[in-house]
Protein backbone atom coordinates (compact mmCIF):
# COMPACT_ATOMS: atom_id res chain seq x y z
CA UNK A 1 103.04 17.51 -9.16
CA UNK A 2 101.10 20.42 -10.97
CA UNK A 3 98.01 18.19 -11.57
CA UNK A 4 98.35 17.30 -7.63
CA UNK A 5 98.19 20.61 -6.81
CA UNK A 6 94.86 21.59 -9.08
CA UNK A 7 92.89 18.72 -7.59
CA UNK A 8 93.67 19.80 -3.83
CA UNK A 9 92.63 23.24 -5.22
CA UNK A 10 89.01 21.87 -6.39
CA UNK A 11 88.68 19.84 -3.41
CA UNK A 12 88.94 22.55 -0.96
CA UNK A 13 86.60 25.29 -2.62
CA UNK A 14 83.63 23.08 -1.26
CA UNK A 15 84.95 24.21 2.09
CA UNK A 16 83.74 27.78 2.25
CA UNK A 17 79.75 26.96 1.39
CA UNK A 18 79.73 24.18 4.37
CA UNK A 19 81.14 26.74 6.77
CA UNK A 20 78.31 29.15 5.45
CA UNK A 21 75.39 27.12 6.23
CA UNK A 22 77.20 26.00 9.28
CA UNK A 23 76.85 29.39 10.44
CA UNK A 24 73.12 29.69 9.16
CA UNK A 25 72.07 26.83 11.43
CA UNK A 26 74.27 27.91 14.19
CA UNK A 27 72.22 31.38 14.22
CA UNK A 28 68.75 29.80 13.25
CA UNK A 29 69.02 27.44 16.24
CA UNK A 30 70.70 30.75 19.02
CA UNK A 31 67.63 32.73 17.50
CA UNK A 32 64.48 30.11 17.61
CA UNK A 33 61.62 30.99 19.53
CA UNK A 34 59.24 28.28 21.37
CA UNK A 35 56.36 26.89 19.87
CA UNK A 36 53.08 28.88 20.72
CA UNK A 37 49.70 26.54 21.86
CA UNK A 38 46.31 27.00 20.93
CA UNK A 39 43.47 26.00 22.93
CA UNK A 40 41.50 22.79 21.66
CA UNK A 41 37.59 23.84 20.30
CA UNK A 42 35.11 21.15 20.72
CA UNK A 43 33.02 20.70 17.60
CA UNK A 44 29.32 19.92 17.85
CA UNK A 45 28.17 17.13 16.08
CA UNK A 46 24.85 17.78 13.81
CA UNK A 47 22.09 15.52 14.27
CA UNK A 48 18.25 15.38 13.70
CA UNK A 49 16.12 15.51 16.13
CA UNK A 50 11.91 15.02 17.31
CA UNK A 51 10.32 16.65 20.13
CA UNK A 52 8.95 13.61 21.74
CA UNK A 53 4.52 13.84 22.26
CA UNK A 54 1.41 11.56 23.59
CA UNK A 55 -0.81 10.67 21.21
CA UNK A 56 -3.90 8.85 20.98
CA UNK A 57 -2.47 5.71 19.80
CA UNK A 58 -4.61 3.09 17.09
CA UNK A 59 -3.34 -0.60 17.82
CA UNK A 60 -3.48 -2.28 14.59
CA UNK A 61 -1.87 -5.59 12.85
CA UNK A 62 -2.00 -7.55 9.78
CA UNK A 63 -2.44 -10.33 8.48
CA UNK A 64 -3.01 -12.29 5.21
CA UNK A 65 -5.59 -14.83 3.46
CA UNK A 66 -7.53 -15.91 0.87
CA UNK A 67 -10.73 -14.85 -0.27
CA UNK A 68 -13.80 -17.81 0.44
CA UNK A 69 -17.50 -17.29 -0.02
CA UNK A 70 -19.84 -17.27 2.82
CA UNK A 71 -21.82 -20.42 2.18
CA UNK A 72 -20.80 -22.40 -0.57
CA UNK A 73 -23.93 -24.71 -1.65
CA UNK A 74 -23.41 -28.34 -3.32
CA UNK A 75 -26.75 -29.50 -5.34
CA UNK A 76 -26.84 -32.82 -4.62
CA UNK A 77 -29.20 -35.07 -6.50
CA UNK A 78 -31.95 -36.56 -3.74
CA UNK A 79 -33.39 -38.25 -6.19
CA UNK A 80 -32.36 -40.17 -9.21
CA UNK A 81 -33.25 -39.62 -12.83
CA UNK A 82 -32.95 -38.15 -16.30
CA UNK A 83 -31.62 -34.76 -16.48
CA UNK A 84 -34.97 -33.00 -18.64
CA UNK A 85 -33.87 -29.64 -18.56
CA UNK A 86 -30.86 -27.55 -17.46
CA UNK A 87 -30.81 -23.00 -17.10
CA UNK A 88 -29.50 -21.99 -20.38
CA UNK A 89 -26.70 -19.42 -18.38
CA UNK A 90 -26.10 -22.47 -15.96
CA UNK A 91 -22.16 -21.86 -16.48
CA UNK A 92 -19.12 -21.83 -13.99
CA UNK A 93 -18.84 -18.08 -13.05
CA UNK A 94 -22.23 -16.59 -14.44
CA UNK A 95 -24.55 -14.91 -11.52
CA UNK A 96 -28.13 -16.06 -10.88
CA UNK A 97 -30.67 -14.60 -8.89
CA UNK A 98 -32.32 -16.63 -5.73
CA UNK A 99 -35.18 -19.16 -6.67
CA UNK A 100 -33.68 -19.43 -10.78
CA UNK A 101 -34.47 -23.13 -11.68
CA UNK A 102 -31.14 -24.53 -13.25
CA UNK A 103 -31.91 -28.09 -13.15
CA UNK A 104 -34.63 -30.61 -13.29
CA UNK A 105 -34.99 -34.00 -13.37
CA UNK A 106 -37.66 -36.17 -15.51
CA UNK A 107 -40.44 -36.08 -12.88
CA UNK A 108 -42.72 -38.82 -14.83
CA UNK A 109 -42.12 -41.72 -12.13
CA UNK A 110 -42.45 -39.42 -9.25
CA UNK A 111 -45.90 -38.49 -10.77
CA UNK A 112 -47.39 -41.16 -10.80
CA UNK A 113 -45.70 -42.48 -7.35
CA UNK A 114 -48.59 -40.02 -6.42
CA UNK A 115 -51.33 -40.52 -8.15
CA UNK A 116 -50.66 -44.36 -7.24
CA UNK A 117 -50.78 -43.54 -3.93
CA UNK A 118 -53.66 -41.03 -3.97
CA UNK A 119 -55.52 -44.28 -5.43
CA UNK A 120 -54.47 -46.10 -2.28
CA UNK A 121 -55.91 -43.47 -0.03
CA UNK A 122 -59.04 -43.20 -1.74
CA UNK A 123 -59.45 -47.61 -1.51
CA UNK A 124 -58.87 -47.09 2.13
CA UNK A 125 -61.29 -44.40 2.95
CA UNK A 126 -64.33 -46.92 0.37
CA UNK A 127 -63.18 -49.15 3.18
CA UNK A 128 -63.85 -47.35 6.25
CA UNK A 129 -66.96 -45.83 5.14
CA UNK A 130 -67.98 -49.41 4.66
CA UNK A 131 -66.60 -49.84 8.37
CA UNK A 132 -68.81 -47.01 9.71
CA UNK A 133 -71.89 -48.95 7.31
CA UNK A 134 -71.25 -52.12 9.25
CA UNK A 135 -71.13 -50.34 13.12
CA UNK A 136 -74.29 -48.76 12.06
CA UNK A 137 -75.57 -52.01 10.44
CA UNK A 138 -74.66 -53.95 13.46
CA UNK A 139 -75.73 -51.80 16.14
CA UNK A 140 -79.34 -52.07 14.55
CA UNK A 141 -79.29 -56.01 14.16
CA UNK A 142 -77.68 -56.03 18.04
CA UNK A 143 -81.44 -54.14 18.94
CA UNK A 144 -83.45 -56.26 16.71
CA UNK A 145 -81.83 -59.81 18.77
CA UNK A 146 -81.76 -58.14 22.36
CA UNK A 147 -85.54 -57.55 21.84
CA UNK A 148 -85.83 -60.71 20.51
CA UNK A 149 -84.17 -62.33 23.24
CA UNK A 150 -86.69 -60.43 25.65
CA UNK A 151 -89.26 -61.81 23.84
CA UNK A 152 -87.91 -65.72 24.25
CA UNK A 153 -87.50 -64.87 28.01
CA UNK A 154 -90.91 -63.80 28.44
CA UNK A 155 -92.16 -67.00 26.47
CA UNK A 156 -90.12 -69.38 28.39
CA UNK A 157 -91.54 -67.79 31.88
CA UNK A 158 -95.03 -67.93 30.64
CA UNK A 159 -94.24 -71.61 29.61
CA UNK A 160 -92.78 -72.80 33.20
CA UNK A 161 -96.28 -71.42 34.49
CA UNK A 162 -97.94 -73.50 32.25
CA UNK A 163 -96.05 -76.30 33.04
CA UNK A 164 -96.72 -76.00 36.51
CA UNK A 165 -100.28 -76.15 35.99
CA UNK A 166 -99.42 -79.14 33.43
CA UNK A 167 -101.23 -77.10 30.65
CA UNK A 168 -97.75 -77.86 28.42
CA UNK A 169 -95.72 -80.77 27.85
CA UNK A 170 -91.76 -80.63 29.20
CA UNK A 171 -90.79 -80.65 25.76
CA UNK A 172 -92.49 -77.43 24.85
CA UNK A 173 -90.53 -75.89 28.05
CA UNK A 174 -87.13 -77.39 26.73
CA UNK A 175 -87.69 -76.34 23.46
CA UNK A 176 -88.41 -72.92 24.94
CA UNK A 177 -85.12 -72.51 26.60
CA UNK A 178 -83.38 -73.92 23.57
CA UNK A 179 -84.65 -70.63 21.39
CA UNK A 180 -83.58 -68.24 24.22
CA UNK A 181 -79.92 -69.50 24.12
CA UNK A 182 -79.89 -69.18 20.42
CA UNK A 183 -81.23 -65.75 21.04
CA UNK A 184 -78.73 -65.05 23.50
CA UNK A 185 -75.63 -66.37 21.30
CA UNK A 186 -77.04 -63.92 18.52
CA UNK A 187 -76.83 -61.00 20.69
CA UNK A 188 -72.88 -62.24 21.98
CA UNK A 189 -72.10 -62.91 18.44
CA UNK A 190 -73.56 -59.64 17.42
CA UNK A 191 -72.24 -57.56 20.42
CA UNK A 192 -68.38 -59.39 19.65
CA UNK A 193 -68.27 -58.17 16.62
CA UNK A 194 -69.34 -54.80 17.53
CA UNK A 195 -66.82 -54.69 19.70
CA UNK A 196 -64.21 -55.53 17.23
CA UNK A 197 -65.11 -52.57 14.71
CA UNK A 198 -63.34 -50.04 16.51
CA UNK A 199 -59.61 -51.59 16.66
CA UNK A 200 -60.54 -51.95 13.00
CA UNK A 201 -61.46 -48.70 12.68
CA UNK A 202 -57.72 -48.09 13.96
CA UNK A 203 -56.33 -50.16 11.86
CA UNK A 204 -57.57 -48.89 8.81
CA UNK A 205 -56.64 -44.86 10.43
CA UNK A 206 -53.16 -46.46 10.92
CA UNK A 207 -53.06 -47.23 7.33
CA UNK A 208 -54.54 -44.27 6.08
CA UNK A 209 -51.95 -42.16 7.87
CA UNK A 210 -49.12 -44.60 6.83
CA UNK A 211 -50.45 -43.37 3.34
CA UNK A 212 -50.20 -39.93 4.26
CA UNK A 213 -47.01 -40.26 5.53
CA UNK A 214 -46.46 -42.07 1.83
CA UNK A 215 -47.64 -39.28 -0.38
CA UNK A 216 -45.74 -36.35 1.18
CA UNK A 217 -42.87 -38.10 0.75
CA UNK A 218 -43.93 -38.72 -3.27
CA UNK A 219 -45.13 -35.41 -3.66
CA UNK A 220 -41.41 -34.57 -1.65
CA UNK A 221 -38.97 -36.68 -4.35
CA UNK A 222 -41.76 -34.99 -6.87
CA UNK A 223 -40.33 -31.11 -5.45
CA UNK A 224 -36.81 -32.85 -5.79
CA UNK A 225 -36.88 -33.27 -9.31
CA UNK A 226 -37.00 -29.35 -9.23
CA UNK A 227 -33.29 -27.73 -8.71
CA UNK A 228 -33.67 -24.04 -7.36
CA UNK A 229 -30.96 -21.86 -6.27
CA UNK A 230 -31.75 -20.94 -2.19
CA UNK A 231 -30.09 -17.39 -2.11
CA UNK A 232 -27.77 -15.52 -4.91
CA UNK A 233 -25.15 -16.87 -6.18
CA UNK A 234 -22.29 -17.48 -8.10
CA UNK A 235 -22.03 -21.05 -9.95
CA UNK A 236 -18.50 -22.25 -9.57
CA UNK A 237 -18.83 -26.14 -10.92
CA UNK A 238 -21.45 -27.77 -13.13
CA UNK A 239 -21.15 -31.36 -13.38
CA UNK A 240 -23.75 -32.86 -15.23
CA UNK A 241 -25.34 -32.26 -18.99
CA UNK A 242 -28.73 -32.38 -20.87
CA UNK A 243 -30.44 -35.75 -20.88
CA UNK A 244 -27.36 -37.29 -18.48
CA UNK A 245 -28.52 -39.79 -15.45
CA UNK A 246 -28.24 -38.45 -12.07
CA UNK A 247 -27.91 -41.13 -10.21
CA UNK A 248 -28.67 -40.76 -5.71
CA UNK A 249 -26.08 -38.42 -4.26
CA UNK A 250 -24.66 -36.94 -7.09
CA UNK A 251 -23.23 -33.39 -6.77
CA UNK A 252 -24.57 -32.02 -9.97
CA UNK A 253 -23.75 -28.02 -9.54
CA UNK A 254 -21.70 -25.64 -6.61
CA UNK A 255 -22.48 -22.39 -6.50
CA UNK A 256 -21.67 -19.38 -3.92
CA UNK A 257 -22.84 -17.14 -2.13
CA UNK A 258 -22.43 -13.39 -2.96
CA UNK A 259 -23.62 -11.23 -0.47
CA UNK A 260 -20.79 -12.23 2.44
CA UNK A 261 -17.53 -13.22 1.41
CA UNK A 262 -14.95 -14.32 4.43
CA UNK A 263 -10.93 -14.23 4.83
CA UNK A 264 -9.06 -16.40 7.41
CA UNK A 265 -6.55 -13.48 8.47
CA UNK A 266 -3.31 -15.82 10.14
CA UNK A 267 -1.89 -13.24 12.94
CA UNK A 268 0.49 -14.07 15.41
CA UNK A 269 -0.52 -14.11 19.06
CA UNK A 270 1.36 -11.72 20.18
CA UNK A 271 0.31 -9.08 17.87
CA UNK A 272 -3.05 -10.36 18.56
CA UNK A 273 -3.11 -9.72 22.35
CA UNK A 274 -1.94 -5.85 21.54
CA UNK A 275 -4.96 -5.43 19.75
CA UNK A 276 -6.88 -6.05 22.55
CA UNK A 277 -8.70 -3.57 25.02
CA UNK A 278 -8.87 -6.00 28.44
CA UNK A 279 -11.52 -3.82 30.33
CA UNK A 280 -13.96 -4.96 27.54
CA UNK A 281 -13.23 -8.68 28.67
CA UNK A 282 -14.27 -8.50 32.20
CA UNK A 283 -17.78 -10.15 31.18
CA UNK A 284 -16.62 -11.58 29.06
CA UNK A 285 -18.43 -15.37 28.66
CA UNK A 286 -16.91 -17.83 25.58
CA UNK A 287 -20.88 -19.32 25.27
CA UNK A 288 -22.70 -16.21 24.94
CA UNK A 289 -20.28 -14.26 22.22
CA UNK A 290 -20.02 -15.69 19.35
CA UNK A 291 -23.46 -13.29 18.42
CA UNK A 292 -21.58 -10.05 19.68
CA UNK A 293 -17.56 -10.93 18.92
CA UNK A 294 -16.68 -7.96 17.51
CA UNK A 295 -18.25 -5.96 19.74
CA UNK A 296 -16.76 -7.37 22.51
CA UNK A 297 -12.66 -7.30 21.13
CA UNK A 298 -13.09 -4.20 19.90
CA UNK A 299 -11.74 -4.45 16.63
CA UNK A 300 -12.65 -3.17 13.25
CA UNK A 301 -11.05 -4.91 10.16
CA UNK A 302 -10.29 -3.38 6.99
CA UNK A 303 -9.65 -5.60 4.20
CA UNK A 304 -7.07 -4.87 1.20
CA UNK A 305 -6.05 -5.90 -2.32
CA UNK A 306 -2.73 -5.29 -3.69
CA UNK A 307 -1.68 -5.91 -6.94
CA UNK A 308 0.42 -3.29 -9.23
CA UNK A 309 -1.00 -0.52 -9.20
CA UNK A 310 -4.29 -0.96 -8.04
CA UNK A 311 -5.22 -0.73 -4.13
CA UNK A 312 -8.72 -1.60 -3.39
CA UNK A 313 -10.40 -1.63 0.30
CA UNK A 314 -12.87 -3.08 1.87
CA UNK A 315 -14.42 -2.26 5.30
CA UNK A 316 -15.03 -5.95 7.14
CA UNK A 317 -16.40 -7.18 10.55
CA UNK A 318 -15.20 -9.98 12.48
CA UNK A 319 -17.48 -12.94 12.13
CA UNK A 320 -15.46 -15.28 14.55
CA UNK A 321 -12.06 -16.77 15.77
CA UNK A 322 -10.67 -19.65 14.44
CA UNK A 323 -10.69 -22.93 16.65
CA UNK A 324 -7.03 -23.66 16.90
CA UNK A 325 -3.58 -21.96 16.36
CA UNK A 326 -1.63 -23.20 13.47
CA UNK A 327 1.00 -25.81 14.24
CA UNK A 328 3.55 -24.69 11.80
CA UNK A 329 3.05 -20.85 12.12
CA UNK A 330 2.06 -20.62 15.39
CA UNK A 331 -0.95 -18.07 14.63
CA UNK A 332 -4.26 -17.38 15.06
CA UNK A 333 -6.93 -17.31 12.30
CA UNK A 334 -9.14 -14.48 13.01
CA UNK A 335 -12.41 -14.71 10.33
CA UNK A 336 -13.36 -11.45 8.95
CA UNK A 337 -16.16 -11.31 6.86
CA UNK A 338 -17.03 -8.55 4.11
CA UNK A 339 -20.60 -8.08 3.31
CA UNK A 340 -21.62 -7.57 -0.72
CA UNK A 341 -18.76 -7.93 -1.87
CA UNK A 342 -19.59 -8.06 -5.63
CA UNK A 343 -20.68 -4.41 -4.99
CA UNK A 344 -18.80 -2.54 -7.37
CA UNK A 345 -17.50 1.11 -6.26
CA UNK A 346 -16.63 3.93 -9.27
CA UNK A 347 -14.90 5.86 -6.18
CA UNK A 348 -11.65 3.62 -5.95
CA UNK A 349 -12.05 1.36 -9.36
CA UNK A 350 -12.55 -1.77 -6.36
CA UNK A 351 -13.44 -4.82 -8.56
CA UNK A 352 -15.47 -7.44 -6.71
CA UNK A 353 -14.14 -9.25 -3.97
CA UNK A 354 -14.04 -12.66 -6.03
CA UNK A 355 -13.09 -16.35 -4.09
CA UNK A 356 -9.14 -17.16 -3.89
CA UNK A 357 -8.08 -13.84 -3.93
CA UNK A 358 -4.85 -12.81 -1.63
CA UNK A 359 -5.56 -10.09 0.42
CA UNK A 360 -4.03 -8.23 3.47
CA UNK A 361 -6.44 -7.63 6.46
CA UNK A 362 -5.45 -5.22 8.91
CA UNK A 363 -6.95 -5.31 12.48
CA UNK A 364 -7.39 -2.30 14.08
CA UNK A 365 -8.15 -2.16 18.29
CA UNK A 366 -9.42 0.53 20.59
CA UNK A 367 -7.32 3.76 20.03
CA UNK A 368 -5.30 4.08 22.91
CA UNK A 369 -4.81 7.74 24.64
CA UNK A 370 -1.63 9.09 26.20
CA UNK A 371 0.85 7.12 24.69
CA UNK A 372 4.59 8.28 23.90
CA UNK A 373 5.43 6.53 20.45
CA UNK A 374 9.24 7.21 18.81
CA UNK A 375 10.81 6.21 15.54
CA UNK A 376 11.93 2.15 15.81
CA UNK A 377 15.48 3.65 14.26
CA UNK A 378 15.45 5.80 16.85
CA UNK A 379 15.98 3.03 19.56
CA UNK A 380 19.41 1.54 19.87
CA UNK A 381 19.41 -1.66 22.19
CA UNK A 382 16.99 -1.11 24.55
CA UNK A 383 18.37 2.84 24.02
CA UNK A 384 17.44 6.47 22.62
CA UNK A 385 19.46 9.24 22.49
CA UNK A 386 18.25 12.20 24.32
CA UNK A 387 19.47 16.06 23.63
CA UNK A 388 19.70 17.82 26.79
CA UNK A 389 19.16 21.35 27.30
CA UNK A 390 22.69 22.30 27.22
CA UNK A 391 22.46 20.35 24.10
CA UNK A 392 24.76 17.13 25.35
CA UNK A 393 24.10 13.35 24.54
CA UNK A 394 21.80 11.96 27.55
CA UNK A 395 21.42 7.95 26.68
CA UNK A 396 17.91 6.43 28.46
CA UNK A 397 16.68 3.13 29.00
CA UNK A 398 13.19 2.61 27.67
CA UNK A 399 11.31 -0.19 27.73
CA UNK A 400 8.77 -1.04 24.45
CA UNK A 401 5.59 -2.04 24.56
CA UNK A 402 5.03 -2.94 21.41
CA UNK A 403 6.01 -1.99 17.59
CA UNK A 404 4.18 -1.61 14.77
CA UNK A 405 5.24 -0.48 11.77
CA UNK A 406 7.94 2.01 11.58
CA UNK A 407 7.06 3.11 15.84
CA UNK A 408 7.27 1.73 19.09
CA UNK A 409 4.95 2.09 21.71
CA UNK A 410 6.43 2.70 25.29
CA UNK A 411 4.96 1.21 28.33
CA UNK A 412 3.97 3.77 31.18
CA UNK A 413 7.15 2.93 33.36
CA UNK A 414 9.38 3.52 30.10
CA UNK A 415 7.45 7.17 29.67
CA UNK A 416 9.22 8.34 32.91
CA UNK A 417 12.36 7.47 31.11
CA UNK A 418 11.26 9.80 28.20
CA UNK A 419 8.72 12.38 28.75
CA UNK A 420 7.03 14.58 26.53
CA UNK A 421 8.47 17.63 25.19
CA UNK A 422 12.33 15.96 25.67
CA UNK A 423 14.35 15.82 22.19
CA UNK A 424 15.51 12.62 21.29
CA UNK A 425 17.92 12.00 17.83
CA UNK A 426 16.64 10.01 14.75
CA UNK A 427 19.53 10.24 12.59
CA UNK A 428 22.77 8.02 12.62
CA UNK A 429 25.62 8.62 15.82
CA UNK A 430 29.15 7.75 15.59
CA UNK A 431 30.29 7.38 17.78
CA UNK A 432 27.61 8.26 20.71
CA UNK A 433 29.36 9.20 23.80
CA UNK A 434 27.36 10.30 26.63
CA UNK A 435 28.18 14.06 27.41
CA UNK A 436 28.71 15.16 23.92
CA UNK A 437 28.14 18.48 22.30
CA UNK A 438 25.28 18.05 19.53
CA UNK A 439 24.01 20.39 16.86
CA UNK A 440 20.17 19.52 16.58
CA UNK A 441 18.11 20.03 13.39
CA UNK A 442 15.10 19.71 13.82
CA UNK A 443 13.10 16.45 11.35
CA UNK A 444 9.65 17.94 10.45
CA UNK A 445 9.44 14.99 8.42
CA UNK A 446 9.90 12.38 10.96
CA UNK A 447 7.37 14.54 13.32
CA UNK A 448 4.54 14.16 10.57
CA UNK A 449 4.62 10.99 10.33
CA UNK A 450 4.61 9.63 13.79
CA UNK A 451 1.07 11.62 13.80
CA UNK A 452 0.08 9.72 10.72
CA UNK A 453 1.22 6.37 11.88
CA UNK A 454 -0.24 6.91 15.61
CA UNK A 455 -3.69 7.68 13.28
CA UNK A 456 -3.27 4.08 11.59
CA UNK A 457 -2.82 6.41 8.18
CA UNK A 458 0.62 4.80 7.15
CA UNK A 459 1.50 1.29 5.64
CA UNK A 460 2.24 -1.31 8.03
């Protein structure tokens, strides 16, 4: 009963602490006052920022190829023979001067292919000086008969008188007339070959001039047998050795040219027709400017090698276009030729422009005036991000006319869109919600270089 009595004891000294905080809460909740509100504070969201400007705008786009010589020349053998005597430096790569002699073949058969027919000419003129002989010969014998023949006339008349008076027998008379027909045929015969000299004559000038004809072409093959190089150039093959037969046709050397080397630049169409200026193709005439193509497109090349650390340039013109677009890539080969191009230059450490090289060539158009470019990252579908002058997010439309590079060009409708002097944002927005409050910085950075990229002085 005792041990009853000490365990209801325990139990109910936990009663006074739950009344206590009973009462705490009680009071807490009669004395709690309401919860005070603050007003909400927009925060401004940082972001860089460009002042948009015109500038004077170069076109330019690039394109890639390999390095070919100008005119690429194939000795081929137009005559055969022994190889005699070959240019000791007459190696694939060494550099010889126009008119070297780096081959020849054994000219002994060609020699005397002339004097043989030399000896021909000279027979032919023995026979028509004896020609000329015989028309004089002839023309004096033809003189001698015809006054013979007036002679025989004159004796038969005086005979028929005779007869007449029967002073002379018929037979004399007869006899008579029988020596002035033989006179007569003397002077045909005579005058019939007389007239056959001349077409004689001719025949013997036809020869003489098929002779002619004969020895040029002797003393030609003789020239042949005499290989000379026709400008400067590089020799790339060599195909044939001391004492070797060259037989008709064979290509015994190649060699290049050195003072214009060409690149076939592949660019797509598109990026082609942005090069061009169309008021300088109002005349224009495809038979008459092929002599004056660069003039009239406008464009000035600038070829470039790239590899490690080395950056070499060359300036270029545009020789021509290429005939056809390629079916696989779809571009257009624009030729762009680079005169001495084995001219070294201390300036930039540019080695020679050498055959099969890869190089970039970038086409650059008539600079364009007035044009608003912007930052490609600054255009979000079709969309920039303007800063107003209370400083909220405006987003404009614009419409591009064309990118190159890191910029985009704007057509003239999308400039009324975005006009010079408005602040647009080149840095990241998330989210972008028109009406915002921005914080703009402005990007001196950016700024610089969309003057050095409308200049054409950054890397495509």
């Amino acid at each position: 009963m005792a041990l009853n009595i000490k365990t209801i004891s325990k139990r109910l000294l936990i009663i006074p602490p739950i009344l206590v905080g009973i009462a705490i809460m009680a009071y807490q909740i009669n004395n709690r006052q309401d919860p005070q509100h603050e007003p909400i504070k927009e925060v401004a969201q940082k972001v860089r920022v460009i002042t948009v400007a015109e500038f004077t705008v170069v076109p330019r786009a690039l394109g890639f190829g390999n390095v070919t010589p100008g005119t690429v020349w194939q000795a081929v053998s137009e005559v055969a023979g022994k190889i005699v005597e070959i240019h000791p430096n007459l190696k694939a790569g060494t550099i010889l001067p126009k008119g070297t002699v780096v081959l020849k073949i054994d000219p002994i058969n060609y020699r005397l292919a002339v004097q043989a027919t030399e000896a021909d000419i000279r027979a032919l003129d023995a026979q028509i000086s004896e020609l000329k002989a015989r028309v004089t010969n002839t023309k004096a014998s033809l003189a001698i008969e015809q006054r013979s023949l007036k002679l025989s006339q004159k004796d038969l008349k005086r005979k028929q008188s005779l007869l007449k008076r029967r002073t002379v027998s018929q037979a004399a008379v007869d006899q008579e007339e029988r020596n002035l027909l033989a006179r007569r045929q003397s002077v045909q015969s005579l005058q019939n070959s007389l007239n056959l000299l001349p077409a004689e004559a001719e025949r013997l000038k036809a020869q003489r001039a098929s002779l002619e004809i004969k020895l040029q072409d002797a003393n030609l093959n003789l020239t042949r047998t005499t290989i000379t190089l026709p400008f400067d150039a590089r020799i790339a093959e060599v195909n044939v050795e001391h004492a070797q037969f060259a037989g008709l046709g064979k290509t015994m050397l190649v060699a290049d040219s050195i003072d214009v080397s060409e690149v076939s630049a592949q660019l797509p169409v598109d990026k082609m027709a942005q090069l061009l200026d169309l008021s300088r193709l109002k005349n224009f005439s495809a038979t008459n400017s092929g002599a004056d193509i660069e003039r009239i497109l406008g464009l000035k090349p600038i070829v470039r090698l790239r590899s490690g650390n080395l950056i070499a340039t060359w300036p270029g013109r545009v020789a021509r276009i290429s005939d056809r677009l390629d079916p696989r890539t779809r571009t257009l080969g624009v030729i762009v030729a680079v005169d001495n191009p084995y001219k070294l230059s201390n300036k930039n450490q540019r080695p020679p422009l050498t055959k099969n090289m890869y190089v970039e060539v970038e086409l650059r158009g008539t600079p364009q005036a007035n044009r608003i470019i912007i930052p490609r990252a600054a255009i979000h579908g079709g969309r920039v991000y303007v800063v107003s002058k209370e400083n909220r997010l405006r987003i404009n439309k614009v419409k591009i006319a064309y990118a190159q590079g890191n910029i985009s060009v704007l057509t003239a409708n999308a400039a009324a869109n975005l006009k010079a002097g408005e602040r647009i944002i080149v840095s990241d927005l998330i989210p972008a919600i028109e009406g915002m409050l921005l914080n703009p910085v402005d990007d001196k950075t950016v700024q610089q270089s969309l003057s050095k990229a409308a200049n054409g002085e950054d890397r495509l």
